[in-house]
N, C-alpha and C. Protein backbone atom coordinates (compact mmCIF):
# COMPACT_ATOMS: atom_id res chain seq x y z
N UNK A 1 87.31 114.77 169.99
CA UNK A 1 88.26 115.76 170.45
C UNK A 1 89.44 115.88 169.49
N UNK A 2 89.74 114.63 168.60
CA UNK A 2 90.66 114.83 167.62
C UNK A 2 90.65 115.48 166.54
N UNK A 3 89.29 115.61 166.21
CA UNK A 3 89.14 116.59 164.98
C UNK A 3 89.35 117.82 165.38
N UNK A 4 88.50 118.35 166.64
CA UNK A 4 88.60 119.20 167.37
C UNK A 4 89.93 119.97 167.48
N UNK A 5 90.47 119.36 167.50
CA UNK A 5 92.46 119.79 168.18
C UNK A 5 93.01 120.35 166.73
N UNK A 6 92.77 119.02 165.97
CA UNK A 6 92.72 119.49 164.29
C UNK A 6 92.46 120.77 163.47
N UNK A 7 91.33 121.08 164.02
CA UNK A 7 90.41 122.25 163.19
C UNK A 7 90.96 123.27 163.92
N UNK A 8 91.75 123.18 165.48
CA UNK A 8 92.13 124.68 166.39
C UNK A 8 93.07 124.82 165.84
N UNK A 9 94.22 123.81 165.64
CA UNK A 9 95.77 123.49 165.52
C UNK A 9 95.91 124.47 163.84
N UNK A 10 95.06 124.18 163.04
CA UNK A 10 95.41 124.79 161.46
C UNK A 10 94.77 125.59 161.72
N UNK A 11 93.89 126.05 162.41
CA UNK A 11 93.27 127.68 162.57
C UNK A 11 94.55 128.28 162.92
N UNK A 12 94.85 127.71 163.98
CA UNK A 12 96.40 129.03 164.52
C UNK A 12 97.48 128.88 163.71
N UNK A 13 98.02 127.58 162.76
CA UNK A 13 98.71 127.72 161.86
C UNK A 13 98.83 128.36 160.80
N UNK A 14 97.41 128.69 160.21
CA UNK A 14 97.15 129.67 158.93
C UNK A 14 97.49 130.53 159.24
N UNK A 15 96.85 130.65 160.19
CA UNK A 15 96.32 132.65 160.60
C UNK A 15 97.50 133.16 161.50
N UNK A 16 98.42 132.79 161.79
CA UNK A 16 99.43 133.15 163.44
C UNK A 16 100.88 133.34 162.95
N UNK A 17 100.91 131.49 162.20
CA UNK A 17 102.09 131.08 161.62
C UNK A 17 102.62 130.71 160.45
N UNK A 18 101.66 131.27 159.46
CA UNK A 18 101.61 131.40 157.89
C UNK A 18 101.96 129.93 157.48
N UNK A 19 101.49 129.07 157.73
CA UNK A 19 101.32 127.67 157.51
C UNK A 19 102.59 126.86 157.94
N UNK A 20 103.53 127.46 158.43
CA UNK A 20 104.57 126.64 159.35
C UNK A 20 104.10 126.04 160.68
N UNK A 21 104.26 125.08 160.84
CA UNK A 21 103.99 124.57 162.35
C UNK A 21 104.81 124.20 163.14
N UNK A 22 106.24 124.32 162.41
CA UNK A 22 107.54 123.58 163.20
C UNK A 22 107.65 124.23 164.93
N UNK A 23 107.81 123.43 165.46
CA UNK A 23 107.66 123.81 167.25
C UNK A 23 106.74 123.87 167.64
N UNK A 24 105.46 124.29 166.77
CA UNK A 24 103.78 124.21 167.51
C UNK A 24 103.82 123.08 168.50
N UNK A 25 103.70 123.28 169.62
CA UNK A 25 103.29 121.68 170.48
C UNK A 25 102.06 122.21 170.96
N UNK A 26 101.58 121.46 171.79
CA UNK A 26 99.83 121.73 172.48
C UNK A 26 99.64 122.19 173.50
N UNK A 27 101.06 122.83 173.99
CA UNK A 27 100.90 123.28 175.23
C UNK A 27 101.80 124.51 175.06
N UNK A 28 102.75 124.56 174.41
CA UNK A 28 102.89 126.13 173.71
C UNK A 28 102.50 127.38 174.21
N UNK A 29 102.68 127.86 175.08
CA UNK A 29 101.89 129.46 175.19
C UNK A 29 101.90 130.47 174.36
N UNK A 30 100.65 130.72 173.59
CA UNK A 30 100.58 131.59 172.75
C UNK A 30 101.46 133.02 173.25
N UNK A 31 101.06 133.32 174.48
CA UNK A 31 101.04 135.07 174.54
C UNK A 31 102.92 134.90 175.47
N UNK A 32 102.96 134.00 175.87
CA UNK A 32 104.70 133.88 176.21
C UNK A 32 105.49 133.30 175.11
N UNK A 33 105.21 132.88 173.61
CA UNK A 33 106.29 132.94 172.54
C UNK A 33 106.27 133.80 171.61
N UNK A 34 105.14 134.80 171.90
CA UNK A 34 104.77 135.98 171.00
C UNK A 34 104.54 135.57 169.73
N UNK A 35 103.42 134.19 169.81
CA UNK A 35 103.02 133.71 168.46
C UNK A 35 101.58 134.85 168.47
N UNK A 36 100.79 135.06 168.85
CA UNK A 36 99.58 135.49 169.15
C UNK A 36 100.07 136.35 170.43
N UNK A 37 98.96 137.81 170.16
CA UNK A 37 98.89 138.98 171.01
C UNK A 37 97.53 139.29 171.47
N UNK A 38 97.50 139.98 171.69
CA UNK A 38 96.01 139.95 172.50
C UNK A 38 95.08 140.35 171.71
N UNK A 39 95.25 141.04 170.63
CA UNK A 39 94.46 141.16 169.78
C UNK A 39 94.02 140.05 169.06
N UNK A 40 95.28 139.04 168.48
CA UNK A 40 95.06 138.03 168.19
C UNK A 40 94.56 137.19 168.56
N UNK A 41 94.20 137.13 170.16
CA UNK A 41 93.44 136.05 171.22
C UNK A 41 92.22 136.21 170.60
N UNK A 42 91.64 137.64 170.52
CA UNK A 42 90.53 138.41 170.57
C UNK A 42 89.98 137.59 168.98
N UNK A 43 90.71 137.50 167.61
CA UNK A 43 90.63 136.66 166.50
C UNK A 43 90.11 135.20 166.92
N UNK A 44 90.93 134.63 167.71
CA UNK A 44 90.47 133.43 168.28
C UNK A 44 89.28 132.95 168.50
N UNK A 45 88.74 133.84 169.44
CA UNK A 45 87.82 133.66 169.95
C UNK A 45 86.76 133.77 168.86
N UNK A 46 86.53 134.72 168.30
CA UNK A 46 85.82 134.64 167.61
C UNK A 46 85.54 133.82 166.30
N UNK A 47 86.61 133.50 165.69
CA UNK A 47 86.80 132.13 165.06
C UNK A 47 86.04 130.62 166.06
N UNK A 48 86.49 130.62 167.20
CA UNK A 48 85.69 129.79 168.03
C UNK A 48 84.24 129.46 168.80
N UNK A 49 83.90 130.72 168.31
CA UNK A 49 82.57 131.12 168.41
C UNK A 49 81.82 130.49 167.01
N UNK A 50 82.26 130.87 166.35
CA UNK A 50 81.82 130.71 164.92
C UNK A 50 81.47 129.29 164.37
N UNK A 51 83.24 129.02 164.57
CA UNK A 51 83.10 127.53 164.11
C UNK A 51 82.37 126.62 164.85
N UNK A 52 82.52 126.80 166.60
CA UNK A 52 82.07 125.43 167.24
C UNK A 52 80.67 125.97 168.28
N UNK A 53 80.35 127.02 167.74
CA UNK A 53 78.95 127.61 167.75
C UNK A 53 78.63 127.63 169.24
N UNK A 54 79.90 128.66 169.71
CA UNK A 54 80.07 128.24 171.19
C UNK A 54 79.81 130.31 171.63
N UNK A 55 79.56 130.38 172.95
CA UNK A 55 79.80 131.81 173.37
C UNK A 55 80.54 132.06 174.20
N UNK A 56 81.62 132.96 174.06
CA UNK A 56 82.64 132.73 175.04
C UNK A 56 82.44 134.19 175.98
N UNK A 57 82.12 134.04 177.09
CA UNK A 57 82.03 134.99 177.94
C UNK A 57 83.16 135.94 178.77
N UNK A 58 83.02 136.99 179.22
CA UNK A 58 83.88 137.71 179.51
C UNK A 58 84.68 137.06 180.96
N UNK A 59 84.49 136.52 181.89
CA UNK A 59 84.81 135.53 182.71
C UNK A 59 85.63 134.91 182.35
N UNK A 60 85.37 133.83 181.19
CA UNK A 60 86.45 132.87 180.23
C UNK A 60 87.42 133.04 179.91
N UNK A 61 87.65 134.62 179.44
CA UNK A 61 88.53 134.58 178.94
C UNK A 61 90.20 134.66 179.77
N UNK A 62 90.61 133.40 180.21
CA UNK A 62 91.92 133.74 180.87
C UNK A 62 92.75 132.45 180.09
N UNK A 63 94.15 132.66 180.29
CA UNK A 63 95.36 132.01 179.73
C UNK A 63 94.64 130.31 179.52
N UNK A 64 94.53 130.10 181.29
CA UNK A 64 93.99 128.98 181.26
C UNK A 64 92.65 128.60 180.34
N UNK A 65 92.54 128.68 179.64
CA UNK A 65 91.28 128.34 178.86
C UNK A 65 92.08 128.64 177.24
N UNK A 66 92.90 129.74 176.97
CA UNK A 66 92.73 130.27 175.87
C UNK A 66 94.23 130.23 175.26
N UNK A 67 95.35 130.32 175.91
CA UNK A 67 96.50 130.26 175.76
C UNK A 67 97.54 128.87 174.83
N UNK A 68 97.10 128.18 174.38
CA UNK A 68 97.71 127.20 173.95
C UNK A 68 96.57 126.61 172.96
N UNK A 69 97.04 124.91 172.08
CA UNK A 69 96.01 124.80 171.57
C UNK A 69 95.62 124.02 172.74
N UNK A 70 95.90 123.06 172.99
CA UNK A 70 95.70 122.34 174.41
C UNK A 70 94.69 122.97 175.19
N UNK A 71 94.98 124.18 176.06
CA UNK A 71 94.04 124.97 176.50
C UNK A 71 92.48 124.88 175.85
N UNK A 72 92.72 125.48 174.59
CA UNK A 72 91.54 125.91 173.87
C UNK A 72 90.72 124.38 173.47
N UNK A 73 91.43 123.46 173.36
CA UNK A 73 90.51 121.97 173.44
C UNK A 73 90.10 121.73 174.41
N UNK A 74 90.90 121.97 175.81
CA UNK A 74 90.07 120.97 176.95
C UNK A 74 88.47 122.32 176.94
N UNK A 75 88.90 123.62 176.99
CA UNK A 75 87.79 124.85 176.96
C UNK A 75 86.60 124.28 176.04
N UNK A 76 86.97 123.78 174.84
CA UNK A 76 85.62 123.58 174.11
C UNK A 76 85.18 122.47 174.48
N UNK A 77 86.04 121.03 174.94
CA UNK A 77 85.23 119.87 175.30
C UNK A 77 84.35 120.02 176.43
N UNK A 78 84.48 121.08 177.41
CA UNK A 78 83.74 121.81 178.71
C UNK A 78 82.56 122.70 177.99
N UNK A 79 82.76 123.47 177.29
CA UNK A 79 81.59 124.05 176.43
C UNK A 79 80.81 123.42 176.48
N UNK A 80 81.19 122.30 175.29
CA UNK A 80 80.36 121.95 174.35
C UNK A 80 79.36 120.53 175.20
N UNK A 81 80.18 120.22 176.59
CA UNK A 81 79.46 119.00 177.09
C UNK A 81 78.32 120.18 177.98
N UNK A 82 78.93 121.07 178.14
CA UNK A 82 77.57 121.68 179.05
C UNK A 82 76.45 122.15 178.46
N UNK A 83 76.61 122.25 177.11
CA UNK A 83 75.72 122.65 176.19
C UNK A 83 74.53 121.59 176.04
């Protein structure tokens, strides 16, 4: 799960926050600090699809699952064990 958190955490740092991370914490709400917009969720996901070879369904997609990095780790450790 640590690499895991790793590989989400510099995904949203590259791509969100142009390689600054200062204040990133893991529970952070993307769409309430206006780091990420909904379009940008929409990036996410599909980056998360990709990388952790996961499918994220239309159901899934709510705050709780997707909103933080936190969120988006406990979401893939649930994925990926049901897989």
């Amino acid at each position: 799960m640590s690499e895991m958190r790793e590989q989400v955490r510099a995904y949203i740092v590259d791509n969100f926050l142009f390689g600054d991370d200062n204040g990133l914490e893991d529970s952070t709400s993307f769409l309430e600090s206006g780091m990420i917009d909904s379009t940008g969720i929409l990036e996410v996901i599909s980056y998360l699809e990709e990388q952790f070879a996961i499918k994220v369904h239309d159901d899934e997609l709510i705050p709780e699952n997707l909103d933080s990095v936190g969120n988006i780790v406990g979401f893939l450790g649930t994925k990926m064990a049901a897989a």
